[in-house]
Protein backbone atom coordinates (compact mmCIF):
# COMPACT_ATOMS: atom_id res chain seq x y z
CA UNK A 1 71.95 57.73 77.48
CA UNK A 2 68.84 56.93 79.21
CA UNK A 3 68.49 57.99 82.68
CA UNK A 4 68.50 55.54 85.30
CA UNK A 5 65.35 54.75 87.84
CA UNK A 6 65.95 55.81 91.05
CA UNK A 7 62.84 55.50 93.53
CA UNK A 8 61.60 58.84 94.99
CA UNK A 9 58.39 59.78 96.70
CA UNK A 10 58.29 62.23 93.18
CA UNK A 11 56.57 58.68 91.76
CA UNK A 12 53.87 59.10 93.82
CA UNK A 13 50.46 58.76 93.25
CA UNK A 14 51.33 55.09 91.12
CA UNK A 15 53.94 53.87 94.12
CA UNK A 16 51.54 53.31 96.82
CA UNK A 17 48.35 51.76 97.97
CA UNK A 18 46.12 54.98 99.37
CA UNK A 19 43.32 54.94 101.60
CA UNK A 20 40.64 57.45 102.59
CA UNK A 21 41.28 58.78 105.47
CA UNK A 22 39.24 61.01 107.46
CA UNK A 23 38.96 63.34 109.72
CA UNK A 24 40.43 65.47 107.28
CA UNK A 25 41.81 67.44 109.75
CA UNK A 26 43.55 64.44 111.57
CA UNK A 27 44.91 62.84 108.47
CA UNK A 28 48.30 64.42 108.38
CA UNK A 29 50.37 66.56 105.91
CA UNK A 30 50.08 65.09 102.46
CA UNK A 31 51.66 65.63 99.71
CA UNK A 32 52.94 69.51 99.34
CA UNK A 33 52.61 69.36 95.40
CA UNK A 34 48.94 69.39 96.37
CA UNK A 35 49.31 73.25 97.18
CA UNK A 36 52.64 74.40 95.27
CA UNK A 37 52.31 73.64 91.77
CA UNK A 38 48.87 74.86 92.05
CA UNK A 39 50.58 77.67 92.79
CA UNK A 40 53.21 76.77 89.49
CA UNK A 41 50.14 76.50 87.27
CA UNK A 42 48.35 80.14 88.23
CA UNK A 43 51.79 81.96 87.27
CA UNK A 44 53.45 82.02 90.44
CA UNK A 45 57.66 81.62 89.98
CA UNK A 46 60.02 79.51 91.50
CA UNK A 47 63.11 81.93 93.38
CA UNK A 48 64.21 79.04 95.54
CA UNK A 49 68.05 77.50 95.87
CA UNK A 50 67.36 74.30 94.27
CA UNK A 51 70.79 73.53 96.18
CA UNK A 52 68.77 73.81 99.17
CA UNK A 53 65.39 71.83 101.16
CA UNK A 54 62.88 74.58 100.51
CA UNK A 55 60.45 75.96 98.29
CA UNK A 56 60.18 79.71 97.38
CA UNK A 57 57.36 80.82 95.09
CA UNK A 58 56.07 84.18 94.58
CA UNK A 59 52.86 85.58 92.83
CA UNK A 60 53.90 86.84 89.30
CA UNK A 61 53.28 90.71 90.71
CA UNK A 62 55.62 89.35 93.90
CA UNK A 63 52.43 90.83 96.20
CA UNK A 64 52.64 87.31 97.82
CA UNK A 65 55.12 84.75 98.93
CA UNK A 66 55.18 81.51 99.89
CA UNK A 67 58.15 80.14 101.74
CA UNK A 68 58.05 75.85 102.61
CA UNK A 69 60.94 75.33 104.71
CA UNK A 70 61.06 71.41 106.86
CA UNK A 71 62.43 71.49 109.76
CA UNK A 72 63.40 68.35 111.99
CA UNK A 73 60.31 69.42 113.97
CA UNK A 74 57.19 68.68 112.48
CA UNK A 75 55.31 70.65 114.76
CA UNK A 76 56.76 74.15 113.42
CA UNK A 77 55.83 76.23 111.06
CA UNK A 78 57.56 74.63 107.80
CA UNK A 79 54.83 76.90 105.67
CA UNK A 80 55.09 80.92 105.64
CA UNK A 81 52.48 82.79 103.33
CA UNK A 82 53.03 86.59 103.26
CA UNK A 83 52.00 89.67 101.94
CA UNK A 84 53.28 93.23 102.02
CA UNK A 85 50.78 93.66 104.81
CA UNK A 86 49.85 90.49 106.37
CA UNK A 87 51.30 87.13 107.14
CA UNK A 88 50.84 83.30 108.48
CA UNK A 89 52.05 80.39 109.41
CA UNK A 90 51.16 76.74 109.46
CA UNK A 91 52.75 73.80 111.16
CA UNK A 92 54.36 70.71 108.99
CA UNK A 93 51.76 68.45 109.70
CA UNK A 94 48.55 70.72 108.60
CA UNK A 95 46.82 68.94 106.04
CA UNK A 96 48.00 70.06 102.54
CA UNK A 97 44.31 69.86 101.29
CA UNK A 98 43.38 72.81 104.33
CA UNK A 99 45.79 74.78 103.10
CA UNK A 100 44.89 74.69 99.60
CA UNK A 101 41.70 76.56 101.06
CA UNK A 102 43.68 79.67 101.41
CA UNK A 103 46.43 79.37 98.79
CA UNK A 104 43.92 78.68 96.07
CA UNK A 105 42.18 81.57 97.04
CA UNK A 106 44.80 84.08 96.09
CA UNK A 107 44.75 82.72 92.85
CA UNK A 108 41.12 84.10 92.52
CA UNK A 109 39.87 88.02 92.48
CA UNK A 110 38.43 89.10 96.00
CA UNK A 111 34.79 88.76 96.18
CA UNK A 112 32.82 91.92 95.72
CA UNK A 113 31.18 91.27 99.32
CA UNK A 114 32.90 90.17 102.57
CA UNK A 115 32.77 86.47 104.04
CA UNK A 116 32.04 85.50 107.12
CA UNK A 117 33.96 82.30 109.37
CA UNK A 118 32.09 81.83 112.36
CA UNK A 119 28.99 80.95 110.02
CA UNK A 120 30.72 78.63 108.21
CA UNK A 121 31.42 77.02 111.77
CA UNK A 122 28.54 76.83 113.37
CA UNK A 123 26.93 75.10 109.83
CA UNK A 124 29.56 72.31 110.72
CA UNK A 125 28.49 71.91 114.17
CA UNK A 126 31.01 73.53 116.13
CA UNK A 127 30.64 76.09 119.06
CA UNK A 128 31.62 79.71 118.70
CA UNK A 129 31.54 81.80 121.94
CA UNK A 130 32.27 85.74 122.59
CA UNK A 131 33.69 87.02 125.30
CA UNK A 132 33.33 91.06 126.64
CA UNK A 133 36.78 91.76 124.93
CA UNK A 134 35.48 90.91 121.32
CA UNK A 135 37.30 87.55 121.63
CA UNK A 136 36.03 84.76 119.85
CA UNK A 137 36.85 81.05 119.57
CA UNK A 138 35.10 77.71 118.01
CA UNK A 139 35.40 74.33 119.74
CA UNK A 140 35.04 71.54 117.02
CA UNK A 141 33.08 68.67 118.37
CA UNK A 142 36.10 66.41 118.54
CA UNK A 143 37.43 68.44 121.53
CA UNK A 144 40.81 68.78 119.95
CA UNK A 145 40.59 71.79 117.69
CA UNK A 146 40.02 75.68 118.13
CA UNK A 147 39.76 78.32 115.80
CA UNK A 148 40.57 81.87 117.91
CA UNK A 149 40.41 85.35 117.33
CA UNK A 150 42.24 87.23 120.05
CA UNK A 151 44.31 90.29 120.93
CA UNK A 152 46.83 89.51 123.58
CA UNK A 153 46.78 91.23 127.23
CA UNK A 154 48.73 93.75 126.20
CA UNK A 155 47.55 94.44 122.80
CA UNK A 156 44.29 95.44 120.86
CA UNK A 157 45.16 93.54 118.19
CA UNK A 158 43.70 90.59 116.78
CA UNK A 159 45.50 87.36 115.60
CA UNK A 160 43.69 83.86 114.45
CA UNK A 161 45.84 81.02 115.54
CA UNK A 162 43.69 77.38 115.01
CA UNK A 163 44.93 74.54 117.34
CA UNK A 164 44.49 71.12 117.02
CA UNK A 165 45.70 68.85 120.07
CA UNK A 166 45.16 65.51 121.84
CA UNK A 167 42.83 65.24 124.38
CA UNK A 168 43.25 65.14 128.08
CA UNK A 169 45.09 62.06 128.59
CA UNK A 170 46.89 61.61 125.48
CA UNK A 171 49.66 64.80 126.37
CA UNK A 172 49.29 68.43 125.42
CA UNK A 173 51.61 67.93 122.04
CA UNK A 174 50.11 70.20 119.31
CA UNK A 175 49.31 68.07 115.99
CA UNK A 176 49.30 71.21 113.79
CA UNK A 177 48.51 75.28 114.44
CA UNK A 178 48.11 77.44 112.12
CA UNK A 179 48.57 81.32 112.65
CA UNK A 180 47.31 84.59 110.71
CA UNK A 181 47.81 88.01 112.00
CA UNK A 182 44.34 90.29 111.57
CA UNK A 183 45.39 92.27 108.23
CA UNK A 184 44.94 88.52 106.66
CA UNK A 185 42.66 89.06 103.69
CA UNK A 186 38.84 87.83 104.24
CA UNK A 187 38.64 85.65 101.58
CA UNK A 188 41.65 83.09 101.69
CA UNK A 189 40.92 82.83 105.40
CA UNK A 190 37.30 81.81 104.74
CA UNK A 191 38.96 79.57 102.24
CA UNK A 192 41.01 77.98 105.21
CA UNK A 193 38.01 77.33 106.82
CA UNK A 194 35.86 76.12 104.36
CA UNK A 195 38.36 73.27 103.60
CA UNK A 196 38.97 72.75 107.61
CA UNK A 197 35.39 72.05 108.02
CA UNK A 198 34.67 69.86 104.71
CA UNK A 199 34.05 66.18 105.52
CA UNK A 200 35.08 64.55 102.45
CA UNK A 201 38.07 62.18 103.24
CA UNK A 202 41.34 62.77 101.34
CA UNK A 203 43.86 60.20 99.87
CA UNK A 204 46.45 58.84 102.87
CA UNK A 205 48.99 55.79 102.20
CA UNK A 206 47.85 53.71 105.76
CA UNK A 207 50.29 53.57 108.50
CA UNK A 208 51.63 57.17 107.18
CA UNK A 209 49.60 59.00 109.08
CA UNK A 210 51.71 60.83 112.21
CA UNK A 211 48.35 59.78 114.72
CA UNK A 212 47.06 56.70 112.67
CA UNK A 213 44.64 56.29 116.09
CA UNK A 214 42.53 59.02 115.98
CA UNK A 215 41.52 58.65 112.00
CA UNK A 216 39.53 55.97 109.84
CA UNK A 217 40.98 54.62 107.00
CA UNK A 218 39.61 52.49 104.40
CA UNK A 219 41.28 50.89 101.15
CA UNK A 220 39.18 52.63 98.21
CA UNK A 221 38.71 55.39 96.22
CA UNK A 222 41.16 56.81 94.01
CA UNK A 223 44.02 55.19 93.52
CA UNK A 224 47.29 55.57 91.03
CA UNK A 225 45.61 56.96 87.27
CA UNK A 226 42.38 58.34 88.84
CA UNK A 227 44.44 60.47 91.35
CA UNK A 228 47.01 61.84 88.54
CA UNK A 229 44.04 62.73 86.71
CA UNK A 230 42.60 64.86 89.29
CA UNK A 231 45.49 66.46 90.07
CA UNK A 232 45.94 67.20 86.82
CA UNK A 233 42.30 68.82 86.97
CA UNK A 234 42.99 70.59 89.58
CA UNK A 235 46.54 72.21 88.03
CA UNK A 236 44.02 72.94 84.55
CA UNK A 237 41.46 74.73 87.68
CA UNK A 238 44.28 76.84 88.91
CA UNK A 239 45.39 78.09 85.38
CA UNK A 240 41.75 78.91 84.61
CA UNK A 241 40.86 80.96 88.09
CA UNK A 242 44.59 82.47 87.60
CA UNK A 243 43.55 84.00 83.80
CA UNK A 244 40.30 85.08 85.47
CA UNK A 245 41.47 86.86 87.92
CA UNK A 246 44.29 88.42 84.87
CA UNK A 247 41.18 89.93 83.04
CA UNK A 248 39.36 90.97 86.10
CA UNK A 249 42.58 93.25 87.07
CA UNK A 250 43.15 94.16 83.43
CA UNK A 251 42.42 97.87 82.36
CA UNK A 252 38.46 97.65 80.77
CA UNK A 253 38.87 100.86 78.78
CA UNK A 254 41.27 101.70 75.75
CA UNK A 255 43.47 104.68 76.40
CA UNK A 256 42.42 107.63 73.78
CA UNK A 257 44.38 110.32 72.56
CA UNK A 258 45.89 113.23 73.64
CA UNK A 259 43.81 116.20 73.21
CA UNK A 260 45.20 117.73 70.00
CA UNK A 261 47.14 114.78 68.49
CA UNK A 262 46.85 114.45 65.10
CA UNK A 263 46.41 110.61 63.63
CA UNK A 264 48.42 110.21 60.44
CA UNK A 265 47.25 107.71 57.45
CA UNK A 266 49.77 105.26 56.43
CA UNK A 267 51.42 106.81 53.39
CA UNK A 268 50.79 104.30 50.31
CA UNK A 269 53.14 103.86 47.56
CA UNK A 270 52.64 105.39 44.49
């Protein structure tokens, strides 16, 4: 008995007409396959209830989590990515391509060298300032979104929370923030940044967008085949950077033999 059709966002890329849509930043969630079976395809497992709205995956040594949970507020943290030692949180409408920037990144093996943010800021033309407290924040150009380091009043230590909000004028609603507390890992933050500041558009169906006015988008590009097929490129990228990063973990020296031992020939028949 064949299954029958039932229609289901799960048809997407073919269902819909897409356009690109930028800024990037602006364009709204996306779809959350983008990031989780990225996840799927570099080994991480599935321990959610499927009886229940969320997504659970862990890392196959269960050092990380990440826990997708929608809420009826799109403004909350619906993503959670922890560690044994650090953790952070990003709203429901943060662009699923940003925040491939950091999950992809624990796919991969730390670089040998640290990497720096406010660099990667400045290169994209935003402002970073420093205050006498070791504070720092960048303003991007649109006047809407922040990236902050900061230790509270109270407190000496740091947090990052990025903030992107409307103008003056158009209410003080958040769009999306993102949080990660100071023991967050170098390199899957710089990831976060890297893809917050890239300009290339990514793939929105029009009139889906939560703030369709403050974005540009335009009916080409990919559509249907051409965006299952880089998907699927990018799911063959993640199992590749996930073996890597196997080997590079992987003992590089054969165990020898106790001092002593005594290696015995197999016997042959007579």
């Amino acid at each position: 008995m064949t299954s029958p059709y039932i229609a289901s966002r799960a048809q997407d890329p073919w269902s819909r007409i897409w356009c690109d849509t930028t800024p990037r930043h602006l364009a709204g969630p996306g779809d959350p396959r983008h990031v989780t079976q990225a996840l799927r395809a570099g080994g991480w497992k599935n321990i959610g209830d499927p009886d229940f709205p969320h997504v659970v995956l862990a890392s196959p040594d269960y050092r990380h989590s990440l826990v997708l949970e929608p809420t009826p507020d799109a403004y909350g943290a619906w993503w959670r990515i922890t560690s044994g030692d650090w953790h952070a949180a990003l709203g429901g409408n943060t662009p699923v391509e940003i925040i491939a920037g950091f999950t992809d990144a624990l796919l991969r093996p730390p670089p040998e060298t640290g990497q720096e943010i406010w660099p990667v800021l400045q290169e994209a033309g935003w402002t970073v300032e420093r205050d006498e407290r070791n504070n720092e924040r960048a303003r991007h150009p649109d006047g809407m979104t922040t990236v902050e380091r900061s230790a509270g009043l109270d407190s000496d230590r740091f947090s990052w929370d990025v903030v992107v909000a409307p103008p003056t004028g158009l209410g003080q609603h958040r769009l999306w923030s993102a949080y990660f507390d100071d023991r967050t890992p170098g390199h899957p933050l710089a990831g976060f940044v890297t893809a917050l500041t890239d300009p290339a558009p990514v793939s929105r169906v029009r009139y889906e967008v939560p703030h369709s006015h403050l974005v540009t988008q335009v009916e080409r590009g990919a559509q249907g085949d051409q965006l299952a097929a880089a998907h699927e490129a990018r799911l063959k990228a993640a199992r590749t950077a996930a073996r890597q990063a196997r080997r590079a973990s992987a003992p590089t020296t054969r165990p020898t033999s106790a001092p002593g031992a005594v290696t015995t020939p197999t016997a042959r028949g007579r």
